[in-house]
C-alpha atoms as a PDB file:
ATOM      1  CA  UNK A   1     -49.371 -36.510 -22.307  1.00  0.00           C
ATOM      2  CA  UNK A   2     -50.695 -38.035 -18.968  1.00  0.00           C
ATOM      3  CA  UNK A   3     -52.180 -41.021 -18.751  1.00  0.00           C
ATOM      4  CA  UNK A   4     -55.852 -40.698 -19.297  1.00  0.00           C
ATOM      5  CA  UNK A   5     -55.862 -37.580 -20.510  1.00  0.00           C
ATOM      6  CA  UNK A   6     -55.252 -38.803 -24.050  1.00  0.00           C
ATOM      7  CA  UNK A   7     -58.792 -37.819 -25.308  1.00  0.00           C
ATOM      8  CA  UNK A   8     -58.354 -34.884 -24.086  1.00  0.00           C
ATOM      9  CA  UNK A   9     -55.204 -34.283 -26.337  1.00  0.00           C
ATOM     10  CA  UNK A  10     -56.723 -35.253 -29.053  1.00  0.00           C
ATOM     11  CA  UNK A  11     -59.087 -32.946 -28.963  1.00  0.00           C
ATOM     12  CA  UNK A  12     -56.752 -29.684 -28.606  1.00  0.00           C
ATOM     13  CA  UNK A  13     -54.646 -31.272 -31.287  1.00  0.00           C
ATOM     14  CA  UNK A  14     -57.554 -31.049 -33.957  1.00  0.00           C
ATOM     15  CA  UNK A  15     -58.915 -27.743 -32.676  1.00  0.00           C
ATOM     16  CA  UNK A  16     -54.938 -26.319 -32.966  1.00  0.00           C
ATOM     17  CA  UNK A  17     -54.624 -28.541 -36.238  1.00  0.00           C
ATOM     18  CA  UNK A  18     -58.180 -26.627 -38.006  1.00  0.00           C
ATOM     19  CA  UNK A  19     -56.875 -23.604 -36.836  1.00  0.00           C
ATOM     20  CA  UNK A  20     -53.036 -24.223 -38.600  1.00  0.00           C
ATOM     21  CA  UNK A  21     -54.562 -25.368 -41.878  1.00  0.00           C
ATOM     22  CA  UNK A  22     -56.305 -21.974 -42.102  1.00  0.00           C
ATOM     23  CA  UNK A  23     -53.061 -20.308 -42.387  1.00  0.00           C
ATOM     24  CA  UNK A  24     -52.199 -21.797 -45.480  1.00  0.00           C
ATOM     25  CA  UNK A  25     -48.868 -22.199 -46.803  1.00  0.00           C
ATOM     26  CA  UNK A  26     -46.897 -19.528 -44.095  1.00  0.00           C
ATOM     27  CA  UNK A  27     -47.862 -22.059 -41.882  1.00  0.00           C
ATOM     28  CA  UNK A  28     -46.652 -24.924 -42.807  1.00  0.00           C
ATOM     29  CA  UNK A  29     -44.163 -25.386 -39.634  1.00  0.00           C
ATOM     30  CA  UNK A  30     -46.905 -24.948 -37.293  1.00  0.00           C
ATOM     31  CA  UNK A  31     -49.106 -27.084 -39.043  1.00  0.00           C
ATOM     32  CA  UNK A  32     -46.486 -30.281 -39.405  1.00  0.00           C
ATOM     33  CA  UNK A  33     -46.118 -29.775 -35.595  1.00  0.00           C
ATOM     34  CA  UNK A  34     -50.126 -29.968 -34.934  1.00  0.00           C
ATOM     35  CA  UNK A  35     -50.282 -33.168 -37.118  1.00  0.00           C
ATOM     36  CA  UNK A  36     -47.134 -34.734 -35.477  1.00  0.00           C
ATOM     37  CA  UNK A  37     -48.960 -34.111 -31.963  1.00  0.00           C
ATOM     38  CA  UNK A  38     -52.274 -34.998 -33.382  1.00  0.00           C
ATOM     39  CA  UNK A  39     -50.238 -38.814 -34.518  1.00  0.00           C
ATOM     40  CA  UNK A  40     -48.436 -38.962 -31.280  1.00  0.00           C
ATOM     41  CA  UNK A  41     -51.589 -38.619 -29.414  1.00  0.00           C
ATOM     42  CA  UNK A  42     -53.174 -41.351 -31.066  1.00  0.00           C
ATOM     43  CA  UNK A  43     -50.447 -43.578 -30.829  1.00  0.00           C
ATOM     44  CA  UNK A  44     -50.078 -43.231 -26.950  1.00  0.00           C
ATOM     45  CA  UNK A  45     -53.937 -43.812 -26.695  1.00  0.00           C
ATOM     46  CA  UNK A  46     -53.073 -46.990 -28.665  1.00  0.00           C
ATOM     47  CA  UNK A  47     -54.594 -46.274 -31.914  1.00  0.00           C
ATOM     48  CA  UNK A  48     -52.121 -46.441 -33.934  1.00  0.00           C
ATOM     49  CA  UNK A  49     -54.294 -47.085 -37.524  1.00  0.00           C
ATOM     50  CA  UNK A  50     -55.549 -43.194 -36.913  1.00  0.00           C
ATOM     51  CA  UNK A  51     -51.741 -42.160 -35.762  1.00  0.00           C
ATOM     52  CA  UNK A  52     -50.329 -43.047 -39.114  1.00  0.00           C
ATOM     53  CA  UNK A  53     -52.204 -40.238 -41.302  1.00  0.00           C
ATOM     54  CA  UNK A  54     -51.123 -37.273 -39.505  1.00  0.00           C
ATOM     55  CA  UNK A  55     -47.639 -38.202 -38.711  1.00  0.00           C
ATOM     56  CA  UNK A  56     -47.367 -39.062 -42.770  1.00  0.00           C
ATOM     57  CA  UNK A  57     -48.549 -35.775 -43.289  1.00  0.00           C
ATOM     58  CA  UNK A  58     -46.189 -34.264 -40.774  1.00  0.00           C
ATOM     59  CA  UNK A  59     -43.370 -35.687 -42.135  1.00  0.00           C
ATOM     60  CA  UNK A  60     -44.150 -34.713 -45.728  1.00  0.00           C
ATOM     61  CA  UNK A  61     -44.483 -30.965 -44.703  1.00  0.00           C
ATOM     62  CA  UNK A  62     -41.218 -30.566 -42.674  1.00  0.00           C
ATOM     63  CA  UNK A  63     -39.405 -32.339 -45.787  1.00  0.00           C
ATOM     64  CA  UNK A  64     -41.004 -29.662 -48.041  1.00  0.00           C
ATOM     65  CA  UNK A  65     -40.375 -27.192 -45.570  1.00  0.00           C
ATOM     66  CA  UNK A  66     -37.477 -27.324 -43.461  1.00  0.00           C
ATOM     67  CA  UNK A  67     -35.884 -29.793 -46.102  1.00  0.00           C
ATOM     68  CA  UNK A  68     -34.828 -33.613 -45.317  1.00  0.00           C
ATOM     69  CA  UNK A  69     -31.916 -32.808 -43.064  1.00  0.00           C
ATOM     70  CA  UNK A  70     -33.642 -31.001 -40.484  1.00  0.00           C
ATOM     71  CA  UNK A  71     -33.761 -31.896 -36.885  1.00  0.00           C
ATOM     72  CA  UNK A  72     -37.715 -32.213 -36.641  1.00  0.00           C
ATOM     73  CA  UNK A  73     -37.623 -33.820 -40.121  1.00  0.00           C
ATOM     74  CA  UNK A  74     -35.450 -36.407 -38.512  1.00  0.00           C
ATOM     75  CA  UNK A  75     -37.889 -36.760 -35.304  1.00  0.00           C
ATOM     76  CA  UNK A  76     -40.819 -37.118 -37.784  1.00  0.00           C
ATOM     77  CA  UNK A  77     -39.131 -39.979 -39.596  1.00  0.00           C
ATOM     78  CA  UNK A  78     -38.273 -41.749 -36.065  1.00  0.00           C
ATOM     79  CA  UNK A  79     -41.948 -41.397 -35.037  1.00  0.00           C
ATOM     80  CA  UNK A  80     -43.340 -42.784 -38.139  1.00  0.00           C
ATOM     81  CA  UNK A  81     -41.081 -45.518 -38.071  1.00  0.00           C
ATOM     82  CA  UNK A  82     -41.649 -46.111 -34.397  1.00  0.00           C
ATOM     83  CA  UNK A  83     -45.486 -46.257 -35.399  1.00  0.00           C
ATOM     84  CA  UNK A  84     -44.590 -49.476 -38.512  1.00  0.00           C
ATOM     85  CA  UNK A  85     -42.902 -51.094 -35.522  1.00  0.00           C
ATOM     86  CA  UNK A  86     -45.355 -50.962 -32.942  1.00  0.00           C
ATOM     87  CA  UNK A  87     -48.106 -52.108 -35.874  1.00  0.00           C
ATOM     88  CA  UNK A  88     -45.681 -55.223 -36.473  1.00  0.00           C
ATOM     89  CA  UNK A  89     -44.777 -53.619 -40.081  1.00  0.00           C
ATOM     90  CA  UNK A  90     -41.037 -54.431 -39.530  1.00  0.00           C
ATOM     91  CA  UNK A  91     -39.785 -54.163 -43.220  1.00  0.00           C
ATOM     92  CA  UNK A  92     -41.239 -51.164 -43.638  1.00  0.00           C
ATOM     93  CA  UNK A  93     -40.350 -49.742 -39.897  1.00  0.00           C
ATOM     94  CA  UNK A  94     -36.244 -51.078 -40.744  1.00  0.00           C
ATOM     95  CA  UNK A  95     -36.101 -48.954 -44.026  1.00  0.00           C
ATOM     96  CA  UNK A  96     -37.457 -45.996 -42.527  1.00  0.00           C
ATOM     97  CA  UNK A  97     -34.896 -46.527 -39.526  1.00  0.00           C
ATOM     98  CA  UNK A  98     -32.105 -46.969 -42.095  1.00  0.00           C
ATOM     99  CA  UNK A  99     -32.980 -43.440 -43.552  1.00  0.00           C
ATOM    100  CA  UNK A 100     -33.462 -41.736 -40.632  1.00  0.00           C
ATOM    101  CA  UNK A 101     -29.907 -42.887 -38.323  1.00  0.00           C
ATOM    102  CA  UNK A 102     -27.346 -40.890 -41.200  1.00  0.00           C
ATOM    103  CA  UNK A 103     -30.074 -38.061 -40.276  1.00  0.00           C
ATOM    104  CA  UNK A 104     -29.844 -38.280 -36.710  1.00  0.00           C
ATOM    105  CA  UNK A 105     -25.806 -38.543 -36.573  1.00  0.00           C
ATOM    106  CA  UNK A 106     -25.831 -35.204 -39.102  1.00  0.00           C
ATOM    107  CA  UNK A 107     -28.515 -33.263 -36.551  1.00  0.00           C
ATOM    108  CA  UNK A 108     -27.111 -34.379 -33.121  1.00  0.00           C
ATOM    109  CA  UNK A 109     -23.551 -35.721 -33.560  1.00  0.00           C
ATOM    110  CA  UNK A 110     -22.299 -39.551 -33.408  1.00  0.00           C
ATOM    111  CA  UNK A 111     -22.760 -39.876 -29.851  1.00  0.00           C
ATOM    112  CA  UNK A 112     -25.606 -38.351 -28.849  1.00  0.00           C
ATOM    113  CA  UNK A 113     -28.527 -40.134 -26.751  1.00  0.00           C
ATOM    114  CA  UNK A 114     -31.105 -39.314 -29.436  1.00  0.00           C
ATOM    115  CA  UNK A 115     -28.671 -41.397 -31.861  1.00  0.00           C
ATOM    116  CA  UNK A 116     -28.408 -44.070 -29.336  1.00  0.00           C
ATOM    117  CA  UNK A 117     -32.061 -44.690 -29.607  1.00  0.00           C
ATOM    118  CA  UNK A 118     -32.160 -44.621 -33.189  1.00  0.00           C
ATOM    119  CA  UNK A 119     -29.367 -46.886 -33.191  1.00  0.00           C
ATOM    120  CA  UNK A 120     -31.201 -49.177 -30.781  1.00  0.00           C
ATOM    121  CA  UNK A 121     -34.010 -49.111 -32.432  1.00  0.00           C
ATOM    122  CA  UNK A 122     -32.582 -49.975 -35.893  1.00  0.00           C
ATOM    123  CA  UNK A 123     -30.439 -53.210 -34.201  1.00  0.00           C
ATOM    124  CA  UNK A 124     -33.702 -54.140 -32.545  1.00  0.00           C
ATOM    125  CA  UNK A 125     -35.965 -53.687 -35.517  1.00  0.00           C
ATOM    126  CA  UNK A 126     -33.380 -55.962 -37.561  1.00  0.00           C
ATOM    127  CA  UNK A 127     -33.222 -58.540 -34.985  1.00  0.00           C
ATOM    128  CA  UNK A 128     -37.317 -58.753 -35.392  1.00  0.00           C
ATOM    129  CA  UNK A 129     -36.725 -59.482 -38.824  1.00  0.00           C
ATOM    130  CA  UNK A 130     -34.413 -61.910 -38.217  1.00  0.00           C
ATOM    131  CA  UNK A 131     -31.637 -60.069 -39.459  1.00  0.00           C
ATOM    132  CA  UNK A 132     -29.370 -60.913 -36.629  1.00  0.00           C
ATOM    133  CA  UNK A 133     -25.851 -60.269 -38.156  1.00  0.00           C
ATOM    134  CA  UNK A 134     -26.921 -57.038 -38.897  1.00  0.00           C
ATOM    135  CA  UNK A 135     -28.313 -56.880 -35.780  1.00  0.00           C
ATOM    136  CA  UNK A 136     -25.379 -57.268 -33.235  1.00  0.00           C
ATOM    137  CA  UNK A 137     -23.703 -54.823 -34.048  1.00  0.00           C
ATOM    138  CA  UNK A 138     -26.151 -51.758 -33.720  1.00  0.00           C
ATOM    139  CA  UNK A 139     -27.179 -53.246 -30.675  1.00  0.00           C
ATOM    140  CA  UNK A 140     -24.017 -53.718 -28.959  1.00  0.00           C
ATOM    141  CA  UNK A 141     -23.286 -49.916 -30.458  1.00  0.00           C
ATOM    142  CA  UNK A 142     -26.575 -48.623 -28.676  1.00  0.00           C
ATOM    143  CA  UNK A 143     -25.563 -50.280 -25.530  1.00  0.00           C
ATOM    144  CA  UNK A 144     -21.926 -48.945 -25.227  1.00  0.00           C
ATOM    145  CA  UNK A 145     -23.150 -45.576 -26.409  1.00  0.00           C
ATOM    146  CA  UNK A 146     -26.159 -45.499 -24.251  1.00  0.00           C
ATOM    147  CA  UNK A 147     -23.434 -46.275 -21.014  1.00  0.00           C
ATOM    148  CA  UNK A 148     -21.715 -43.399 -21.750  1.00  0.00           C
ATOM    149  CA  UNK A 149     -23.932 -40.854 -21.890  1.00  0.00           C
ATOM    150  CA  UNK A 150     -26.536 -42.011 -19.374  1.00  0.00           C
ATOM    151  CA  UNK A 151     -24.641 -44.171 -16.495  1.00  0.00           C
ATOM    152  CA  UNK A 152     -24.954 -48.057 -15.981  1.00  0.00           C
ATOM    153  CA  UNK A 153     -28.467 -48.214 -14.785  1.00  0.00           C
ATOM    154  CA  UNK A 154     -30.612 -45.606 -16.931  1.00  0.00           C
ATOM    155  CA  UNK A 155     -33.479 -47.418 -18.653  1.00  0.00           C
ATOM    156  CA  UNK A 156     -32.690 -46.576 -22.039  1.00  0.00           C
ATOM    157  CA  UNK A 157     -29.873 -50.083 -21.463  1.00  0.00           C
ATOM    158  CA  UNK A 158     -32.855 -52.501 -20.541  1.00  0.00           C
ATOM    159  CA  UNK A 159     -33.780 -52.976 -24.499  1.00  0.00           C
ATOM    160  CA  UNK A 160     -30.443 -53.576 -26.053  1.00  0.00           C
ATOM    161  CA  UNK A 161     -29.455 -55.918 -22.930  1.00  0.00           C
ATOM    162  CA  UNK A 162     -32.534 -57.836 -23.598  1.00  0.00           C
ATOM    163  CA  UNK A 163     -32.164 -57.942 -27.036  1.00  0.00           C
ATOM    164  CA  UNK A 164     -28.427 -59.021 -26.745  1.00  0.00           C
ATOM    165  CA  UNK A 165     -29.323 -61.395 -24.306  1.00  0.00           C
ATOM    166  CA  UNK A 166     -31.683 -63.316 -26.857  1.00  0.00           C
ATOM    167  CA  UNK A 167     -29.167 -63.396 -29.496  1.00  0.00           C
ATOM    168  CA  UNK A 168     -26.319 -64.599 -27.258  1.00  0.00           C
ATOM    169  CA  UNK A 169     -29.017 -67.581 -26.120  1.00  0.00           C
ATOM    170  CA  UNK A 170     -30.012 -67.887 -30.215  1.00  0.00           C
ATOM    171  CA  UNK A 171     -26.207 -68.535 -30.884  1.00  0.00           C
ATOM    172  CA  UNK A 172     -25.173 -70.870 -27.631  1.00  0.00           C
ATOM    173  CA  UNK A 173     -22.915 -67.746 -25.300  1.00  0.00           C
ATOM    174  CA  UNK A 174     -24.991 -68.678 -22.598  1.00  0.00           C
ATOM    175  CA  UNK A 175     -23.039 -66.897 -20.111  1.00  0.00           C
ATOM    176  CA  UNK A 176     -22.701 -63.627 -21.741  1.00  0.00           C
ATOM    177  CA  UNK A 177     -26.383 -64.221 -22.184  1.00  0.00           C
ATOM    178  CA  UNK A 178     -26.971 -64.447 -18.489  1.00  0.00           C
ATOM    179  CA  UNK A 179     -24.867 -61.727 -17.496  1.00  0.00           C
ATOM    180  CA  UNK A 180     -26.587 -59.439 -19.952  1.00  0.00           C
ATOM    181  CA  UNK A 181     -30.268 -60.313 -18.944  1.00  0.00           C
ATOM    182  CA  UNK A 182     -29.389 -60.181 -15.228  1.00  0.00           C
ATOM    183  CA  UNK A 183     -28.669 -56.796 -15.585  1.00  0.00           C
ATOM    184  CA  UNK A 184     -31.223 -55.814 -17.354  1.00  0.00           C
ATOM    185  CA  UNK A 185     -33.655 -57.326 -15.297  1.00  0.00           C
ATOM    186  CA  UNK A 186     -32.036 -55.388 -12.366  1.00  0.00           C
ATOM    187  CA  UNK A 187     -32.499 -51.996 -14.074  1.00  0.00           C
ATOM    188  CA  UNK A 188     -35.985 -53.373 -14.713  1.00  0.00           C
ATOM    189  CA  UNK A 189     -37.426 -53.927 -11.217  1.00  0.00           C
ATOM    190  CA  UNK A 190     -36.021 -50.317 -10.303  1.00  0.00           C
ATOM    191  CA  UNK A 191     -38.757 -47.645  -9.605  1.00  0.00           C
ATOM    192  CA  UNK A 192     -40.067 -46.559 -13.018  1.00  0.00           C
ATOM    193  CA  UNK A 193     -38.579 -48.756 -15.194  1.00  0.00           C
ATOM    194  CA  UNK A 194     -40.761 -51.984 -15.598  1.00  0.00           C
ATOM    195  CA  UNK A 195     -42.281 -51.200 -18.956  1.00  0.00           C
ATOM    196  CA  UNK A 196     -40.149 -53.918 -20.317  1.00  0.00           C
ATOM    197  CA  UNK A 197     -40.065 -56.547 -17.476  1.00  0.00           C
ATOM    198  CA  UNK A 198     -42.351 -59.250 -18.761  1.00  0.00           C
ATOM    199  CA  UNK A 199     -40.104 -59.659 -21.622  1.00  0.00           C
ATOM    200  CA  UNK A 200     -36.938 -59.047 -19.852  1.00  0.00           C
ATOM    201  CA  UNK A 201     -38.054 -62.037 -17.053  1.00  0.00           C
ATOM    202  CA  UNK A 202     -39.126 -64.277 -20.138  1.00  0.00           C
ATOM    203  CA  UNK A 203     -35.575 -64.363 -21.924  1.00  0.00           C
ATOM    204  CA  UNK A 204     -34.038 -64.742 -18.052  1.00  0.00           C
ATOM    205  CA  UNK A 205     -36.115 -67.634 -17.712  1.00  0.00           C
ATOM    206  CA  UNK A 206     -35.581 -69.270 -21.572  1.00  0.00           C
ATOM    207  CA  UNK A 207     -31.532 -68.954 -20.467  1.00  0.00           C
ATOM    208  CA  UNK A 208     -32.239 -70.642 -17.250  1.00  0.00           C
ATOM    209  CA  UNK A 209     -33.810 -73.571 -19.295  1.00  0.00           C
ATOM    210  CA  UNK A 210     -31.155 -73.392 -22.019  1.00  0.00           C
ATOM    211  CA  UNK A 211     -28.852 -73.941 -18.875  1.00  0.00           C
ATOM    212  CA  UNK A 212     -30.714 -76.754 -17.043  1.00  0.00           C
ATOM    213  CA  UNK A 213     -31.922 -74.658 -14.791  1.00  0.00           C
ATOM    214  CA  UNK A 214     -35.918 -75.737 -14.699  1.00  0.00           C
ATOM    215  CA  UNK A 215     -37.023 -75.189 -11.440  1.00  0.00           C
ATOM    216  CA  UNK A 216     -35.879 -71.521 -11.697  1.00  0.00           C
ATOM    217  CA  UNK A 217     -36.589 -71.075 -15.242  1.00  0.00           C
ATOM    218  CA  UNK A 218     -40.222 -71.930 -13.695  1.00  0.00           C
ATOM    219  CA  UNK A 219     -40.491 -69.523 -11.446  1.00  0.00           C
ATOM    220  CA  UNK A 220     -39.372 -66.375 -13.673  1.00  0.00           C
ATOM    221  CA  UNK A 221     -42.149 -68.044 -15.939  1.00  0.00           C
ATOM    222  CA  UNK A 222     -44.240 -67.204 -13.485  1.00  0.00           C
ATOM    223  CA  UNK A 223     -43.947 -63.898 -12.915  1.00  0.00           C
ATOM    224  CA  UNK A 224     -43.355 -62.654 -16.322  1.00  0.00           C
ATOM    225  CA  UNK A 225     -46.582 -63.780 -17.005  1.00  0.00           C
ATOM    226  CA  UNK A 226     -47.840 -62.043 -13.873  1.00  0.00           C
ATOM    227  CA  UNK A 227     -46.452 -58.882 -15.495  1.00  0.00           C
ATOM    228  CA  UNK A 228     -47.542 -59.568 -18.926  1.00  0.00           C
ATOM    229  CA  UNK A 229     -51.050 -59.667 -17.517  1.00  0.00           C
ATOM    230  CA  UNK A 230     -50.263 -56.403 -15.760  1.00  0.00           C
ATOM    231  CA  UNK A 231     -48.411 -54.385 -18.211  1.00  0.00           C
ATOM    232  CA  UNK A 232     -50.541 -56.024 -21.153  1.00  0.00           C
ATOM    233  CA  UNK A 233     -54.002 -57.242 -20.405  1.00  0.00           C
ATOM    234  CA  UNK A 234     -56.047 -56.968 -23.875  1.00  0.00           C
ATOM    235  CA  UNK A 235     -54.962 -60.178 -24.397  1.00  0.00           C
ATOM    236  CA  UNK A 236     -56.536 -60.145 -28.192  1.00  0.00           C
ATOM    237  CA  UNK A 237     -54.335 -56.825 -29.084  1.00  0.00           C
ATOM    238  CA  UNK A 238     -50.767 -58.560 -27.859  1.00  0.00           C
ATOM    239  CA  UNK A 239     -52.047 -62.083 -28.711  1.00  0.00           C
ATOM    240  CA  UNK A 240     -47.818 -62.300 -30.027  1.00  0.00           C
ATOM    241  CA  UNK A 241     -47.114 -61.460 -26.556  1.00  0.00           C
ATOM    242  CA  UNK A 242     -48.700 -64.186 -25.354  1.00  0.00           C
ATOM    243  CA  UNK A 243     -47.655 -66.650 -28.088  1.00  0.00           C
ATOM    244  CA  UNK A 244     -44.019 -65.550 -27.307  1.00  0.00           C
ATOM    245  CA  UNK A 245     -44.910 -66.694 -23.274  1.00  0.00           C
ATOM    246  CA  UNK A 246     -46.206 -69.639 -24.071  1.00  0.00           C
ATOM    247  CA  UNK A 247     -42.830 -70.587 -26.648  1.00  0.00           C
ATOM    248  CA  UNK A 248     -40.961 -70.291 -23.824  1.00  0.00           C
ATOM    249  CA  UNK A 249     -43.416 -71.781 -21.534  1.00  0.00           C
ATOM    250  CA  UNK A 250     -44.054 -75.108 -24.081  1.00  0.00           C
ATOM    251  CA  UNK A 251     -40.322 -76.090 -24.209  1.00  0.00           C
ATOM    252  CA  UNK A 252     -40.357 -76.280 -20.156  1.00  0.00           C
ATOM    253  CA  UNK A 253     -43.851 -78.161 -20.270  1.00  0.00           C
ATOM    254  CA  UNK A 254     -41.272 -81.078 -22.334  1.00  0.00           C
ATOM    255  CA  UNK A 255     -38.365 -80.697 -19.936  1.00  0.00           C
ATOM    256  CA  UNK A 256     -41.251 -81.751 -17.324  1.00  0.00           C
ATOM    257  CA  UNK A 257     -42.941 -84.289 -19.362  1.00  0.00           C
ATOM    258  CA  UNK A 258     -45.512 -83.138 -20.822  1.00  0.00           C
ATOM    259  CA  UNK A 259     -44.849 -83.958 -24.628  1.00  0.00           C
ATOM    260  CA  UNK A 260     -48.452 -83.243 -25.410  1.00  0.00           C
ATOM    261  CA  UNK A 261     -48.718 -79.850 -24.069  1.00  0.00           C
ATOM    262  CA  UNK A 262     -45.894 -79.092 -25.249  1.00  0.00           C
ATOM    263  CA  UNK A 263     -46.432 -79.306 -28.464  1.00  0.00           C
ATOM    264  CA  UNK A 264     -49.870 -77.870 -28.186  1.00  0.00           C
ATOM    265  CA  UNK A 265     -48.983 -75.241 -27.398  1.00  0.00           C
ATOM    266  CA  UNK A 266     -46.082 -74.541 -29.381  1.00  0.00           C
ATOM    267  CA  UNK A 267     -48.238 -75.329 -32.459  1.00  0.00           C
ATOM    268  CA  UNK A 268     -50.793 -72.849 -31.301  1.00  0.00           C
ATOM    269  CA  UNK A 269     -47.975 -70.153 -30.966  1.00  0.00           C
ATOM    270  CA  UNK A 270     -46.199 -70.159 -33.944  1.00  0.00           C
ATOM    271  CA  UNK A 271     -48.994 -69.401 -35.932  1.00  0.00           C
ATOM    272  CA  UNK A 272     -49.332 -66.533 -34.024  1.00  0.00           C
ATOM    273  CA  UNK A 273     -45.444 -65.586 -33.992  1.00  0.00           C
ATOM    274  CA  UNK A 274     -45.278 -66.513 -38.164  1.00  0.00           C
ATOM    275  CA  UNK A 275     -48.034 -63.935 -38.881  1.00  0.00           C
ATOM    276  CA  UNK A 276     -46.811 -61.165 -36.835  1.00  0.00           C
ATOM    277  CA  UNK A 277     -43.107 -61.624 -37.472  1.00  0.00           C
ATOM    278  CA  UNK A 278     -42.939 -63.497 -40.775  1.00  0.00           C
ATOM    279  CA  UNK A 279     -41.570 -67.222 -41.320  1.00  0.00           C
ATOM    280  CA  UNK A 280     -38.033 -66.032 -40.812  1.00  0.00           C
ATOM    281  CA  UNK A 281     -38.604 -63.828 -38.116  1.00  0.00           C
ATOM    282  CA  UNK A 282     -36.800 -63.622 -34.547  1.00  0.00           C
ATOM    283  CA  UNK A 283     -39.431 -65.224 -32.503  1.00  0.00           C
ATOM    284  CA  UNK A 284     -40.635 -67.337 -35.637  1.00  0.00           C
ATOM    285  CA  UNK A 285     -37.037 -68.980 -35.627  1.00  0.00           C
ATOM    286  CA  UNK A 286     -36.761 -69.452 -31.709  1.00  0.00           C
ATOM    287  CA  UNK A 287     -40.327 -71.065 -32.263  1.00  0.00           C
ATOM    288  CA  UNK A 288     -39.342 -73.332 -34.914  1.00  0.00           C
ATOM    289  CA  UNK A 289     -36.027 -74.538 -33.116  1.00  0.00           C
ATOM    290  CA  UNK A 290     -38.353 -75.117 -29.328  1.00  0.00           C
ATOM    291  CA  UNK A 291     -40.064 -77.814 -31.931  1.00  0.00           C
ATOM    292  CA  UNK A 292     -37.041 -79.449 -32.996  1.00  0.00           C
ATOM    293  CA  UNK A 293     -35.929 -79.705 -29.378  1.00  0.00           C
ATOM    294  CA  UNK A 294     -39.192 -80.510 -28.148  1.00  0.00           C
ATOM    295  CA  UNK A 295     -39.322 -83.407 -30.954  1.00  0.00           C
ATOM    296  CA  UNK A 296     -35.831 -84.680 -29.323  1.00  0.00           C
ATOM    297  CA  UNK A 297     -36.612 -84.478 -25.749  1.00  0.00           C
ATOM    298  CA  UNK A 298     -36.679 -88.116 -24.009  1.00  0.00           C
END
């Protein structure tokens, strides 16, 4: 589906759906893939309260109909739990991930792209949680099987880089932090593939002040909130965006001086971060040690 053209889809997607439920139970098939159009059109147009419905629905026919094991089965179960993660339902987004990887390694075999993804996604929906040890792993697993299949500078590397990259700053491996993020971000500028560069230039720039590195940790600052403006400007709908920006943002502010800001802001932001993510959440934790830094910071 283009972009701006998602009204459009919509409304072929309920004329087809009307039309599939009139066939009753012969067709089934054709009616799970109307409603798993009819929820992936309203998730790309962002509204992802009416997406959740039909892709339920979806995913309940193909199990009664093609059976649990199934290929589209498996794709319904990776767009409904793509859906939880996107609404910030992580629990709920990691179990369906956890049910849906033995799927995709049955339907496409261990090495497949389409399991890299779920992989990835499983690692990355962990790591939300703050489940980092089980984490690591899946995301180091994505990455190498992600190389393999698509080359050293397909997109699909950006996320587990990124998300590697964060844990390696989490647990001190500041250089294999570094090295990670730098090459993600340099996938990221390519043509095409800055759909993740805001956050990608964020945890460049919280390694750069984890490494004493202010004045450039400043500057990346900079422009990933240029880009988080640009790639995300309903500031309201990605308030944790911004919360996660201004983290980052509040434990340079102390580096520079300005206690008071700093904790400001900080204060403001986890409040944010704790109801999107949880208490024990990723970003929730990062937040919580910026204070205790912050609170030790001459």
């Amino acid at each position: 589906m283009q972009l701006g053209k998602f009204a459009e889809a919509e409304a072929l997607c309920r004329e087809a759906l009307a039309a599939d439920r009139k066939r009753g139970a012969q067709g089934a098939a054709v009616l799970a893939q109307s409603l798993d159009s009819l929820g992936r059109a309203y998730f790309y147009s962002g509204d992802l309260a009416a997406a959740e419905a039909p892709l339920r629905e979806s995913l309940a026919l193909r199990e009664q109909v093609l059976g649990a094991r199934h290929s589209l089965t498996a794709i319904s179960l990776g767009n409904l739990a793509g859906l939880l993660y996107q609404s910030g339902r992580y629990d709920e987004a990691l179990s369906m991930y956890r049910e849906a990887l033995p799927i995709y390694r049955e339907v496409y075999g261990p090495e497949h792209p389409e399991v890299a993804s779920v992989v990835n996604d499983l690692g990355r929906t962990a790591l939300m949680t703050g489940r980092i040890d089980e984490a690591e792993p899946l995301l180091r697993q994505a990455l190498s099987m992600t190389e393999k299949s698509e080359g050293d500078t397909h997109d699909d590397l950006i996320s587990p880089l990124n998300s590697l990259a964060m844990i390696d700053a989490y647990r001190g491996r500041l250089d294999a932090g570094r090295s990670e993020i730098q090459r993600a971000a340099t996938i990221a500028r390519m043509p095409n593939h800055d759909g993740m560069l805001d956050q990608v230039l964020l945890t460049e720039a919280d390694l750069e002040l984890a490494a004493g590195n202010r004045a450039l940790a400043g500057s990346l600052l900079k422009e990933a909130q240029a880009q988080l403006q640009r790639l995300h400007p309903d500031q309201s709908a990605d308030a944790w965006r911004y919360a996660v920006w201004n983290s980052v943002n509040a434990q340079r502010l102390a580096g520079d001086g300005d206690q008071a800001g700093a904790a400001q802001a900080l204060a403001a932001a986890q409040r944010i971060l704790d109801q999107r993510f949880g208490a024990n959440g990723f970003y929730s934790l990062l937040a919580k040690r910026r204070q205790q830094l912050i609170a030790k910071t001459p």
